[in-house]
Protein backbone atom coordinates (compact mmCIF):
# COMPACT_ATOMS: atom_id res chain seq x y z
CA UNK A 1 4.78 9.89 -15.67
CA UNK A 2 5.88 6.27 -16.38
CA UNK A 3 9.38 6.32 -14.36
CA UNK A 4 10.71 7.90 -11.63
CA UNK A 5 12.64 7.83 -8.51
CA UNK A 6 12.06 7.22 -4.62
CA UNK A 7 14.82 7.71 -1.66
CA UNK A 8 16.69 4.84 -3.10
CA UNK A 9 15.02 3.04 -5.99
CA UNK A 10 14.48 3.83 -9.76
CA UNK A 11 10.67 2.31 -11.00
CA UNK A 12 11.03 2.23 -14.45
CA UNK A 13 10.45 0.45 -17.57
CA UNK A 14 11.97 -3.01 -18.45
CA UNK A 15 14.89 -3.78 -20.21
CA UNK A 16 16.40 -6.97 -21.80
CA UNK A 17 19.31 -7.00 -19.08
CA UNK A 18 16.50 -7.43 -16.51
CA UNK A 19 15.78 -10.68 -18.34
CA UNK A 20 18.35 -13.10 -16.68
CA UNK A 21 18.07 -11.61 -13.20
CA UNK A 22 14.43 -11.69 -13.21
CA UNK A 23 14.46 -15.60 -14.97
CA UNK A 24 16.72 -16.24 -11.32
CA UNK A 25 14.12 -14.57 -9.38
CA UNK A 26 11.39 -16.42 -10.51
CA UNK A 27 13.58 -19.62 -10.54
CA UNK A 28 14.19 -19.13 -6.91
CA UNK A 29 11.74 -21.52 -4.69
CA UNK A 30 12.10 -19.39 -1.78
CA UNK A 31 10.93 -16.13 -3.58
CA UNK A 32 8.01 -18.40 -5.34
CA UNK A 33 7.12 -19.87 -1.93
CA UNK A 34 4.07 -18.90 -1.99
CA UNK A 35 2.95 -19.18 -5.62
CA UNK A 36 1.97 -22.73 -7.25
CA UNK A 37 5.40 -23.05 -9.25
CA UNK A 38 8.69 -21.16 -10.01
CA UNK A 39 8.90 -19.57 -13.59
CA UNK A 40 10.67 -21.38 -16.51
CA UNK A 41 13.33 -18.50 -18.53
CA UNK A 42 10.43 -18.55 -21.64
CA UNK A 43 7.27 -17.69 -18.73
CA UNK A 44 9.68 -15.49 -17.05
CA UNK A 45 10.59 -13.64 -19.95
CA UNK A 46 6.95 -13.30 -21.70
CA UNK A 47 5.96 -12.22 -18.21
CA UNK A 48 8.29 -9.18 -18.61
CA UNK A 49 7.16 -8.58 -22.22
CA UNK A 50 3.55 -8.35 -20.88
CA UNK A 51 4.51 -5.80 -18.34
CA UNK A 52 6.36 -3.53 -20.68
CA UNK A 53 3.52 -3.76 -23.30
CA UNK A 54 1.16 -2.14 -20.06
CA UNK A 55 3.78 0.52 -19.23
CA UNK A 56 3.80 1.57 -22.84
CA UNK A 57 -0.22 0.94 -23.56
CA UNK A 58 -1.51 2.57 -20.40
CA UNK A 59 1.31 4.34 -18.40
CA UNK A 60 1.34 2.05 -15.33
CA UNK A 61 1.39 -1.45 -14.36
CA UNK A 62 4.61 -3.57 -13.29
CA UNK A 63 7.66 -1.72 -12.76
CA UNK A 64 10.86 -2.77 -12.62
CA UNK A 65 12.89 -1.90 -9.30
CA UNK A 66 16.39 -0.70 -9.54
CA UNK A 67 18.25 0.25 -6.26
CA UNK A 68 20.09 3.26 -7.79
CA UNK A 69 23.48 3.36 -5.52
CA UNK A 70 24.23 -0.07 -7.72
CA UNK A 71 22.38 -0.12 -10.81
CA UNK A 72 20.95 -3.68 -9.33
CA UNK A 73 17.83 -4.83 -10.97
CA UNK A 74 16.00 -6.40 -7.56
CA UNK A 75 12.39 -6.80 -8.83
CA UNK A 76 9.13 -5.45 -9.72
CA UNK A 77 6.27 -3.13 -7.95
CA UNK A 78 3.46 -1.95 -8.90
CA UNK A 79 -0.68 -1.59 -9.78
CA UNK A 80 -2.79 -3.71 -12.28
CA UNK A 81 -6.30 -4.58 -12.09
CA UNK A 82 -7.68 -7.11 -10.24
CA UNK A 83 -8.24 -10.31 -12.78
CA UNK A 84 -11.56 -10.78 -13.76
CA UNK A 85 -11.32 -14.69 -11.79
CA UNK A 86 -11.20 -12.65 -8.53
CA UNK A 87 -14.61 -12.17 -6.21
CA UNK A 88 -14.17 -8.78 -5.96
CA UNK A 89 -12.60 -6.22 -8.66
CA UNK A 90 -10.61 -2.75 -8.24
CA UNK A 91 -6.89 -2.30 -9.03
CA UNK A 92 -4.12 -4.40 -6.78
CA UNK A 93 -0.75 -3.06 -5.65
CA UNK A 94 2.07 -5.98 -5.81
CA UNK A 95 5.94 -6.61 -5.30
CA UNK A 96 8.08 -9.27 -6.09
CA UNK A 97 11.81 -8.68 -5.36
CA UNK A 98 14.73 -10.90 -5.43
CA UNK A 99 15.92 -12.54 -1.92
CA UNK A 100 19.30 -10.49 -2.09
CA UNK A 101 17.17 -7.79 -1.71
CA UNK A 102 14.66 -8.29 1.37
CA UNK A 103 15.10 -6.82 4.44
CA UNK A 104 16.43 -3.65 3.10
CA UNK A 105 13.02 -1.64 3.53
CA UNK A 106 12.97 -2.25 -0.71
CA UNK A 107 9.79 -3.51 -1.31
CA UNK A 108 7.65 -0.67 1.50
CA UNK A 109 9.88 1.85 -0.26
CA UNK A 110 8.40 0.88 -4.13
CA UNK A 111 4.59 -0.02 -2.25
CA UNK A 112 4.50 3.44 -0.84
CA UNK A 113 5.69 4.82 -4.38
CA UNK A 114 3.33 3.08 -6.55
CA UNK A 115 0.13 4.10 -3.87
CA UNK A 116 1.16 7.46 -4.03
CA UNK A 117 1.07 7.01 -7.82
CA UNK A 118 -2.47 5.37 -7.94
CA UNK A 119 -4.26 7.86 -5.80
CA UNK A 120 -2.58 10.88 -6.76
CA UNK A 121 -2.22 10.26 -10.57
CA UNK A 122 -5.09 7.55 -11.67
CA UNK A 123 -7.31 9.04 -9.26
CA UNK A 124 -7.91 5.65 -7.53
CA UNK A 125 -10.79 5.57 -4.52
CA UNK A 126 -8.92 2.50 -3.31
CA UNK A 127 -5.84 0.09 -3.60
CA UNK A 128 -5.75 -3.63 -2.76
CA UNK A 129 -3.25 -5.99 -2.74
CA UNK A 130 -3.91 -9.35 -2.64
CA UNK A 131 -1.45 -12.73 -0.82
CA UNK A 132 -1.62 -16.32 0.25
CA UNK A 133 -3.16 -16.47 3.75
CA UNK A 134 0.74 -17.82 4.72
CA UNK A 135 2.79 -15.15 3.48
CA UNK A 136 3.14 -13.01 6.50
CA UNK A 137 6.42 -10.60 4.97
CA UNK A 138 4.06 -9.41 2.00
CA UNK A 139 1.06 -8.93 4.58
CA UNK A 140 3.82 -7.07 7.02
CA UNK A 141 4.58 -4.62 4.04
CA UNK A 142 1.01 -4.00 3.53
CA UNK A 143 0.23 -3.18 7.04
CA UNK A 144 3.54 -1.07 7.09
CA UNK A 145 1.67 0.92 4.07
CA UNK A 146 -1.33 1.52 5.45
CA UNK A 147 -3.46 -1.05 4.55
CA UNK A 148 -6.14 -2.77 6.50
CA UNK A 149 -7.14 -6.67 6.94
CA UNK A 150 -10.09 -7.82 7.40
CA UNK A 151 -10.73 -11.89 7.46
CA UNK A 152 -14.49 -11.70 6.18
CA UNK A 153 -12.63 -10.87 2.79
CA UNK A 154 -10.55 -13.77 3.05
CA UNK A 155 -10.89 -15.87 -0.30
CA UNK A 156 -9.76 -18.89 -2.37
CA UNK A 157 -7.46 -18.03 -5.08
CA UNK A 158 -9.81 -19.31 -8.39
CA UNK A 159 -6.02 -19.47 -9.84
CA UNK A 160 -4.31 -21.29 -7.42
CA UNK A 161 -4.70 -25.47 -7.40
CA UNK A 162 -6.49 -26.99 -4.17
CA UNK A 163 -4.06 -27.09 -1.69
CA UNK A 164 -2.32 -24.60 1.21
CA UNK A 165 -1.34 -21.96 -1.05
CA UNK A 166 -5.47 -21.36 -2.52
CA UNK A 167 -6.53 -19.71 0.35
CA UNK A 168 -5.77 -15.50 0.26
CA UNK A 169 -6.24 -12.91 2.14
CA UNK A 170 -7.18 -8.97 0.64
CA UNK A 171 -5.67 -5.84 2.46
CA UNK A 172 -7.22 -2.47 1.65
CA UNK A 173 -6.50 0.79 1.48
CA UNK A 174 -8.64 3.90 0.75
CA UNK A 175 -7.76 7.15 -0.74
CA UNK A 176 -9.93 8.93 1.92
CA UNK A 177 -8.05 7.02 5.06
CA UNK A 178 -4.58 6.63 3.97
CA UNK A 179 -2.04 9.01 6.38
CA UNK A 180 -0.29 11.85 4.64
CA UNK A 181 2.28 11.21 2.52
CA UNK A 182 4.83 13.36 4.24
CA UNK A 183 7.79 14.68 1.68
CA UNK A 184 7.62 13.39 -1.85
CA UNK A 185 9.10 9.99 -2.28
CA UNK A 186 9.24 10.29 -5.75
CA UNK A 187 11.44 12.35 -8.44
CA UNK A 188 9.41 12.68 -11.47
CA UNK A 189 11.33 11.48 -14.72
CA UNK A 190 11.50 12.78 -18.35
């Protein structure tokens, strides 16, 4: 399954009218607060490339997030593994969604999805997800997922420059303590 559908959102593959709104995403200083730099259009758009090439290579990676009352591109979610730079390894859930869209519940809706996916289709013992020690709305999704924090994993970023934005914190989440799932939040697609 490489697509499907939640309560309100469509994860699915990328297309080349998600270029421009995800270029403005990742031009936007206040959704790359907490990353060294925004994105030009050319690192934006080989950034999307690379995602699709996963999707279509392994089945999973970055999604792109589509709120399906509108048709709206607002983002990405998702799993990829933890870059080899990183003092610990495993496989890292992640979100990035455009500012029109927070606050809408978007980005726990697509986390919750893309766990689901991990456990219950890769088989994954655990998920992590990974932030800059300052960004308290990604670590408030996490916690709202399940995940736990503790601060003896707390790290500096190997790919971040010295500064406030190096040091990270790692939230966790294991197959064997997440709460039940409930209903399906996902409609499996063709």
């Amino acid at each position: 399954m490489s697509e499907w559908r939640t309560e309100r959102l469509w994860l699915r593959h990328w297309r080349e009218s998600d270029l421009a709104p995800w270029a403005a995403l990742n031009a936007d200083p206040q959704v790359r607060e907490y990353f060294p730099d925004v994105l030009t259009r050319e690192r934006s758009d080989a950034s999307a490339a690379r995602f699709q090439a996963d999707l279509e290579r392994r089945g999973w990676g970055w999604w792109a997030v589509e709120v399906r009352a509108t048709g709206e591109f607002i983002g990405f979610c998702g799993l990829d593994p933890v870059e080899e730079s990183m003092p610990f390894t495993g496989v890292e859930a992640g979100w990035r969604l455009a500012r029109s869209a927070w606050g809408h519940g978007y980005a726990t809706e697509a986390a919750l999805a893309v766990v689901d996916f991990g456990f219950e289709r890769l088989g994954l013992p655990e998920i992590l997800a990974v932030t800059a020690a300052g960004n308290l709305r990604s670590q408030a999704v996490m916690r709202r997922i399940g995940m736990t924090y503790d601060p003896a994993d707390d790290f500096d970023d190997p790919g971040v420059p010295e500064g406030p934005l190096r040091r990270s914190v790692l939230y966790r989440l294991r197959a064997d303590s997440r709460r039940p799932s409930g209903p399906p939040r996902r409609t499996p697609e063709a």
